[in-house]
Protein backbone atom coordinates (compact mmCIF):
# COMPACT_ATOMS: atom_id res chain seq x y z
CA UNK A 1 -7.70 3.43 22.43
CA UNK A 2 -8.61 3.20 18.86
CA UNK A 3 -6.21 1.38 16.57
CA UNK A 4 -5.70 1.50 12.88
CA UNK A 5 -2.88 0.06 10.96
CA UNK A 6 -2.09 1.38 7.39
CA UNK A 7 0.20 -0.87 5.43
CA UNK A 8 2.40 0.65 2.70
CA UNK A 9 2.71 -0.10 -1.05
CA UNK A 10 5.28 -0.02 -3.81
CA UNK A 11 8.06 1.95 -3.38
CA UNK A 12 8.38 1.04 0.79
CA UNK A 13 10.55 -2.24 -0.16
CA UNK A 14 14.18 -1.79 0.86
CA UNK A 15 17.28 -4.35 0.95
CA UNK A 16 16.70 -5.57 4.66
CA UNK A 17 13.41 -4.86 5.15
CA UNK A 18 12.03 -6.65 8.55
CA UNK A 19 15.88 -8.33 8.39
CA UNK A 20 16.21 -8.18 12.49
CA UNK A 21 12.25 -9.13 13.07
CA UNK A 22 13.21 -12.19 11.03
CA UNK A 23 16.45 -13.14 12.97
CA UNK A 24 14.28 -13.64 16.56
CA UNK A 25 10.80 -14.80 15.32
CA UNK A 26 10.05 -18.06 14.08
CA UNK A 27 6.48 -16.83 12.81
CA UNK A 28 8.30 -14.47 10.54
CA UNK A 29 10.67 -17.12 9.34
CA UNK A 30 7.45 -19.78 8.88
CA UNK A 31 5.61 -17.03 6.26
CA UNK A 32 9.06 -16.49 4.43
CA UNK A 33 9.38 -20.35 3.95
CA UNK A 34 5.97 -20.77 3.13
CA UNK A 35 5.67 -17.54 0.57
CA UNK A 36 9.43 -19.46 -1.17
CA UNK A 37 7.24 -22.39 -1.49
CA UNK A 38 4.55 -20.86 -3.21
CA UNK A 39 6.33 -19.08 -6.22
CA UNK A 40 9.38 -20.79 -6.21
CA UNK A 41 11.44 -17.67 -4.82
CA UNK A 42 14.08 -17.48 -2.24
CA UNK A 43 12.80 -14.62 -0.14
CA UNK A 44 15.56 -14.76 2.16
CA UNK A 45 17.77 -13.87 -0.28
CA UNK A 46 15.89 -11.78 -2.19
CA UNK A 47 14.69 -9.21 0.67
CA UNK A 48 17.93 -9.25 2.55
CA UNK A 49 20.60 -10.46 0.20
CA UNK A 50 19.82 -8.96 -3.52
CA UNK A 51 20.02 -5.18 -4.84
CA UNK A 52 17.71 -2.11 -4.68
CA UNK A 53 17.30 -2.73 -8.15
CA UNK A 54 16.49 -6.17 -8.31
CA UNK A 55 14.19 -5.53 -5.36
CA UNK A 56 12.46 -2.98 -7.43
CA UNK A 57 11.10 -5.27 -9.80
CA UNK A 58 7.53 -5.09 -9.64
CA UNK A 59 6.97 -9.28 -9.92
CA UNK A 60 9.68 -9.22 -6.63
CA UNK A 61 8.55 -5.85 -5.32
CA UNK A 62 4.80 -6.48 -5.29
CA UNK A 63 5.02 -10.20 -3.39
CA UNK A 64 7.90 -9.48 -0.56
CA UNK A 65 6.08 -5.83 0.31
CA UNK A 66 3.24 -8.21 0.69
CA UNK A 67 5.27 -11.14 2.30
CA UNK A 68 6.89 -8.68 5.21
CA UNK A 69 3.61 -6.86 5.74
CA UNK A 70 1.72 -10.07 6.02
CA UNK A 71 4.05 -10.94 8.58
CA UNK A 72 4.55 -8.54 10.58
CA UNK A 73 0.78 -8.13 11.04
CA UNK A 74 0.73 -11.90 12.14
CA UNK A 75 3.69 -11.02 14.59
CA UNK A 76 1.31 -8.37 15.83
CA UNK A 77 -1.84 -10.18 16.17
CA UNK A 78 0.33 -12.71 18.17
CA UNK A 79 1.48 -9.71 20.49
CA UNK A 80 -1.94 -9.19 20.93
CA UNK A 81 -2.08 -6.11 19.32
CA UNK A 82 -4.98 -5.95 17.17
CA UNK A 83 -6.85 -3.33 14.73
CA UNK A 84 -9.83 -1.61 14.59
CA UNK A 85 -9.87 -0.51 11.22
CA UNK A 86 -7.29 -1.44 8.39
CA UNK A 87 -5.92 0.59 5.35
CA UNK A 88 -3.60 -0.19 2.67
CA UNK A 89 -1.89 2.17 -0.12
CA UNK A 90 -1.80 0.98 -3.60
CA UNK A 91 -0.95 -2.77 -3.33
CA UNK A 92 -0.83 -2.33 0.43
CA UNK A 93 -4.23 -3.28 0.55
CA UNK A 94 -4.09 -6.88 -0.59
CA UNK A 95 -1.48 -6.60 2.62
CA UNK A 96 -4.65 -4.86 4.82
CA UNK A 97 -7.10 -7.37 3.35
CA UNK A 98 -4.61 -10.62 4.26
CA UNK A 99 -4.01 -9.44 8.18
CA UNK A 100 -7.96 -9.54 8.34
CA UNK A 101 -8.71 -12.96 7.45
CA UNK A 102 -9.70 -11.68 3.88
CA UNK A 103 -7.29 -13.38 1.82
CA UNK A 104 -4.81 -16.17 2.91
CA UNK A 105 -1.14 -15.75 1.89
CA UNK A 106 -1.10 -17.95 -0.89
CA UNK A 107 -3.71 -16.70 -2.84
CA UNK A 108 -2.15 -13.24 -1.98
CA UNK A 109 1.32 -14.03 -3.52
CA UNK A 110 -1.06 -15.65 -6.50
CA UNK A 111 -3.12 -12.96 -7.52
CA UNK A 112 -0.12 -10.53 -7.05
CA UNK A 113 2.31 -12.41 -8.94
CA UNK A 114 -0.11 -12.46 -11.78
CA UNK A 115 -1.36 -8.77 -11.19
CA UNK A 116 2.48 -7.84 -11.66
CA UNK A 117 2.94 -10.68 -14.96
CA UNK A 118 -0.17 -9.06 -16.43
CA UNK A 119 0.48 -5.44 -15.87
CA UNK A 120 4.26 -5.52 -17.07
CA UNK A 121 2.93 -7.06 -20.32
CA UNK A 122 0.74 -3.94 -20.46
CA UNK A 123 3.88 -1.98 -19.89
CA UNK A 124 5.64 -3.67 -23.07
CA UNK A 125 2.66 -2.25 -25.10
CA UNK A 126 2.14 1.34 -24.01
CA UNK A 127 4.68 4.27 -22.89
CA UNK A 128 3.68 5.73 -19.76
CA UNK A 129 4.74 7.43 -17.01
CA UNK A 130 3.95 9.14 -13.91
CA UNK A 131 4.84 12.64 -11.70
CA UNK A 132 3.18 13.99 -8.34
CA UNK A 133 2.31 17.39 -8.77
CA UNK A 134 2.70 19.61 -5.63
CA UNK A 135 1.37 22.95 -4.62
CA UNK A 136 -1.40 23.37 -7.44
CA UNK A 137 -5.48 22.33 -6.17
CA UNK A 138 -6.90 19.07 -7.18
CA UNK A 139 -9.12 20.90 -8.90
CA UNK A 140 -7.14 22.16 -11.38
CA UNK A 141 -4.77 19.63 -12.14
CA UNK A 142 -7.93 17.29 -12.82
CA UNK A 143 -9.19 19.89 -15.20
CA UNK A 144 -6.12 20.49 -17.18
CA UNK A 145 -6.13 16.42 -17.40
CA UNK A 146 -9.07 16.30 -18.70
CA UNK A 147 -8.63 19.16 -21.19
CA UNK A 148 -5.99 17.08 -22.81
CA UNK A 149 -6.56 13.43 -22.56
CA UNK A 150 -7.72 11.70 -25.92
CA UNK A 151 -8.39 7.72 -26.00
CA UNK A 152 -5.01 7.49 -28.16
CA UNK A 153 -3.22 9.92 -25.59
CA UNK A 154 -5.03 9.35 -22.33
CA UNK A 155 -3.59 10.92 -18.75
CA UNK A 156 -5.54 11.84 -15.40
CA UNK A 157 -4.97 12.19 -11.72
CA UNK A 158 -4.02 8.46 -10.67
CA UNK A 159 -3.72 9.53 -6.91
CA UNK A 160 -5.26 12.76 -5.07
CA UNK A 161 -2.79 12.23 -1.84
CA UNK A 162 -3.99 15.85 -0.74
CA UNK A 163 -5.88 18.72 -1.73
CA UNK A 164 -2.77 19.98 -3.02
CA UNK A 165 -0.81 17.03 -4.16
CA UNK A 166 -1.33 14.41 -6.95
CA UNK A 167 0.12 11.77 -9.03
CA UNK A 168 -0.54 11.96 -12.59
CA UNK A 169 -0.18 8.98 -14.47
CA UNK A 170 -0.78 8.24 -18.73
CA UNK A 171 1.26 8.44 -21.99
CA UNK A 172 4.02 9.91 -21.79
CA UNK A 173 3.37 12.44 -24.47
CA UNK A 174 -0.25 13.98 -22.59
CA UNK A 175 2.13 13.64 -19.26
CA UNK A 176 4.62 15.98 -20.60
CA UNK A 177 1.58 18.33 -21.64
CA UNK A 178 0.23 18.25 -18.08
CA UNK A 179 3.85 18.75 -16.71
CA UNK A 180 4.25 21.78 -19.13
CA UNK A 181 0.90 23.59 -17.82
CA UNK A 182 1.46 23.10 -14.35
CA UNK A 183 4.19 24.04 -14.04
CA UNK A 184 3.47 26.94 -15.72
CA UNK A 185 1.17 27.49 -12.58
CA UNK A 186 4.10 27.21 -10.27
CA UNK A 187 3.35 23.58 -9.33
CA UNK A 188 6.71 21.44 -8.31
CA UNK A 189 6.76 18.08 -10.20
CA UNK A 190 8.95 15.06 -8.93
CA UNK A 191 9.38 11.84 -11.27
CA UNK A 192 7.25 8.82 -9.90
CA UNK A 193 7.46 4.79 -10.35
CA UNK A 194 4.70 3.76 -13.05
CA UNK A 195 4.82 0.75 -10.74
CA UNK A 196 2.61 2.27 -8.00
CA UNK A 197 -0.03 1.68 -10.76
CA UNK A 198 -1.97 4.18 -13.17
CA UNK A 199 -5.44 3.78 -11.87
CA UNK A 200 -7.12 4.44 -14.94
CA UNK A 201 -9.00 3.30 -17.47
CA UNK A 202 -5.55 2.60 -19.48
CA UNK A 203 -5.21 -0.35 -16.89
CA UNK A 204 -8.49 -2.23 -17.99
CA UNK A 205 -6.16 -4.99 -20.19
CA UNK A 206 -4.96 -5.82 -17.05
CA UNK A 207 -8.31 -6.28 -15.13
CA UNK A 208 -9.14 -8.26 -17.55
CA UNK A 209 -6.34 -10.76 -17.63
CA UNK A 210 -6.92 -10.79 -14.28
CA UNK A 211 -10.46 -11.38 -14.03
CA UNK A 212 -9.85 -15.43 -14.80
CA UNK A 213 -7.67 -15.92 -12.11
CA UNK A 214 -10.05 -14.40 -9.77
CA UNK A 215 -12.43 -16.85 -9.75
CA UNK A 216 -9.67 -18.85 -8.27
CA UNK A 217 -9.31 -16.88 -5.01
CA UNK A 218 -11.47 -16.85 -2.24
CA UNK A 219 -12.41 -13.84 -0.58
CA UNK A 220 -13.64 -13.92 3.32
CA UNK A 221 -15.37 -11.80 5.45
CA UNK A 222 -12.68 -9.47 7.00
CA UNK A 223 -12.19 -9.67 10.80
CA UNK A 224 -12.03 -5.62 11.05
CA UNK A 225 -13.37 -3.42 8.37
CA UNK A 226 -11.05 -2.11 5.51
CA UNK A 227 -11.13 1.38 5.35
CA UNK A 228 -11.20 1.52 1.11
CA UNK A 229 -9.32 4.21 -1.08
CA UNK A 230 -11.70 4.87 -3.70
CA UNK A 231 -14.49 6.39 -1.47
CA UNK A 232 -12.74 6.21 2.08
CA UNK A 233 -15.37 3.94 3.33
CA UNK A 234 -15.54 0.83 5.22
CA UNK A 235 -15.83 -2.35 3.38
CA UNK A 236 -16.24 -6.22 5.30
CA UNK A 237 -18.37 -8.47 3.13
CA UNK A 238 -15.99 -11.22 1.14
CA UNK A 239 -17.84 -10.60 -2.05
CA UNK A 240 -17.66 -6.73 -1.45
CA UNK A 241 -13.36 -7.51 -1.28
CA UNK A 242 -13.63 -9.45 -3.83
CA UNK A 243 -15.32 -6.82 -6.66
CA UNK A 244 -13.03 -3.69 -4.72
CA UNK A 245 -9.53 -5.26 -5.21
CA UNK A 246 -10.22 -4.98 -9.31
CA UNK A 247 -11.79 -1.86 -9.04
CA UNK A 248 -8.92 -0.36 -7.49
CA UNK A 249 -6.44 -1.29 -10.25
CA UNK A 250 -8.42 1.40 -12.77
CA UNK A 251 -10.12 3.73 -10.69
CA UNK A 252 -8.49 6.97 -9.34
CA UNK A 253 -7.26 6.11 -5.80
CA UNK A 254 -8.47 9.03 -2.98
CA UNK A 255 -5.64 8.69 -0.52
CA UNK A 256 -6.82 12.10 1.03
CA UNK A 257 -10.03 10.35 2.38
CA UNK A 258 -8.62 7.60 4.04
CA UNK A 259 -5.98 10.21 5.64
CA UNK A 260 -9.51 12.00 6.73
CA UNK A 261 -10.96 9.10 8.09
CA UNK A 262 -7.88 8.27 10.26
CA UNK A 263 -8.41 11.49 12.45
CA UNK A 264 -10.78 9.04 14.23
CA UNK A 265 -8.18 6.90 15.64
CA UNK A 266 -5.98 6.96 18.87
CA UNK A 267 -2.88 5.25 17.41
CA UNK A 268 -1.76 4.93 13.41
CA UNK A 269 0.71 1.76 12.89
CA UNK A 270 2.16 1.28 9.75
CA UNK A 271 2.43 -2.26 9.16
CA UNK A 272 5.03 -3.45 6.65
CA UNK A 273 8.49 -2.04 5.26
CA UNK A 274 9.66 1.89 5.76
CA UNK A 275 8.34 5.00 7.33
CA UNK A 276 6.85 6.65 4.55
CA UNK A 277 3.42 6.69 5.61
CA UNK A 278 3.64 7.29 9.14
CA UNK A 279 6.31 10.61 8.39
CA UNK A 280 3.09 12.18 6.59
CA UNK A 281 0.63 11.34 9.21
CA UNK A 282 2.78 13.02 11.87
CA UNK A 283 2.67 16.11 10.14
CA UNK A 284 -1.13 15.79 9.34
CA UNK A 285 -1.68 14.40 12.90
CA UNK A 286 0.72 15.71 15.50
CA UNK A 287 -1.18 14.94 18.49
CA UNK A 288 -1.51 11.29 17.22
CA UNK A 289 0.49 8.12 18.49
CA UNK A 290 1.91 7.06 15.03
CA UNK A 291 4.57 4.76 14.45
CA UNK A 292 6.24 2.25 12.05
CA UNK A 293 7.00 -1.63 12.82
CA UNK A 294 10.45 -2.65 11.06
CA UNK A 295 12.51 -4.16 14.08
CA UNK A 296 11.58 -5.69 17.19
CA UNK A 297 12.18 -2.26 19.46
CA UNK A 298 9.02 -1.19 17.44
CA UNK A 299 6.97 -3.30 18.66
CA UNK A 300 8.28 -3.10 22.21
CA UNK A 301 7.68 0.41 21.64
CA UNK A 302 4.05 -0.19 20.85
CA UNK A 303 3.49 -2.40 23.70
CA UNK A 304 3.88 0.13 25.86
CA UNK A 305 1.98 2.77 24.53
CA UNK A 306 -1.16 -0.08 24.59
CA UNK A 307 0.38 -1.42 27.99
CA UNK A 308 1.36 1.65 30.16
CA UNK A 309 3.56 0.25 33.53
CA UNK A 310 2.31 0.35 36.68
CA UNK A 311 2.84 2.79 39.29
CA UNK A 312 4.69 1.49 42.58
CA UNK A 313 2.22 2.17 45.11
CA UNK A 314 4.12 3.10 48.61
CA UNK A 315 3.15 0.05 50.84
CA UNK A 316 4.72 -2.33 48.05
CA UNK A 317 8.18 -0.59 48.35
């Protein structure tokens, strides 16, 4: 059986996450210790002692999503239960690109701590914000984007999730235009995080902040191939990683053909806090064995999907 595991991004962190996986394994407790050592932050307390809110905060949100993801694929890989293809949403992929030898957890927590400094200093400078537009086509939210961004007043589609379903992301001023029209076409909007990201070219001050500290990191040849959101194709090569994880921070992210490319595979685990992901690939994917690791049932769970039992033949009775 084919696996791929998808590991979530902002907006999966929760007070508790991976709480009980912590409590029996010592591998989980090792990368907590070691990730507290590295920036100076009590993870423990943060992910299971703090407040939604506090949690939130993209310098804490963006490290422990990647801290309990990290982990938990290392938990895995120790279970023996091991990819064939890895995807990540948003900052899910530094997650992806760690649990396949890309990245080592240090330089993970580095780059995002700085990636989350950089692009909240960004945030002190500009007004934004961001909405997912359902039940109107790509097509035409893209077009009514485009209609109405100026340099000065700049908005696009951030995320096509589906070919009816997009986040929209810019000022807040050429946001409310876009709102205005499509809803006008009978699209639903719902209010979304600006911490998921623009993806746009309004995020360039931050690739370039973070350009310097890149040259710090280094990227290795992944173990399994990532299965990339820009283009939803497969990506291995260090250097390839290496030029992908800043174009992803201001390009328009296609989630839709990485959910495409997962109709390929047997079983879909999502690796890392929630069950966000995996509750829209059961709808997309019925048939599908699709699951979610947060607690150690999961994973006993998953084991014996990959591990059926053994019949009792009749002359061992």
């Amino acid at each position: 059986m084919k696996i791929a595991m998808v590991f979530p991004g902002y907006g999966s962190q929760f007070v508790g996450m991976a709480k009980e996986l912590y409590d029996e394994s010592r591998l989980i407790q090792e990368y907590f210790e070691e990730a507290s050592n590295c920036l100076n932050i009590n993870f423990v307390k943060l992910c299971f002692a703090s407040s939604e809110i506090e949690l939130a905060k993209m310098d804490y949100a963006y490290e422990s999503i990647f801290l309990v993801s990290s982990a938990i694929a290392a938990l895995l890989e120790q279970e023996n239960i091991k990819p064939d293809i890895v995807a990540g949403f948003g900052v899910g992929e530094y997650s992806a690109i760690c649990a396949t030898g890309g990245l080592n957890l240090p330089d993970g927590l580095y780059f995002l701590s700085k990636y989350a400094q950089f692009y909240q200093e960004l945030l002190s400078t500009i007004s934004v914000r961001a909405i997912k537009v359902q039940g109107l086509a790509y097509s035409k939210v893209q077009k009514i984007c485009a209609s109405l961004a100026t340099e000065q007043n700049y908005v696009s589609v951030a995320v096509r999730l589906t070919e009816h379903e997009t986040i929209v992301a810019g000022i807040i001023a050429a946001v409310g235009q876009v709102e205005e029209l499509v809803i006008a076409q009978e699209a639903k909007v719902m209010e979304m995080p600006v911490e998921m990201g623009l993806h746009s070219p309004l995020m360039m001050p931050v690739v370039d902040h973070l350009g310097v500290y890149l040259e710090k990191i280094d990227f290795k040849d992944l173990n399994v191939p990532l299965l990339e959101s820009l283009d939803g194709k497969t990506v291995k090569a260090g250097d390839a990683i290496k030029h992908y994880s800043m174009k992803k921070i201001h390009h328009m992210i296609k989630w839709n053909k990485v959910v495409q490319a997962l109709e390929d595979f047997d079983i879909i685990i999502q690796v890392g806090p929630g069950t966000k992901i995996v509750k829209n690939l059961i709808i997309r994917y019925p048939e599908k064995q699709i699951l979610a690791i947060n607690k150690p049932t999961d994973i006993d769970a998953i084991k014996k999907i990959l591990i059926p039992s053994k019949p009792v033949l009749e002359n061992q009775l």
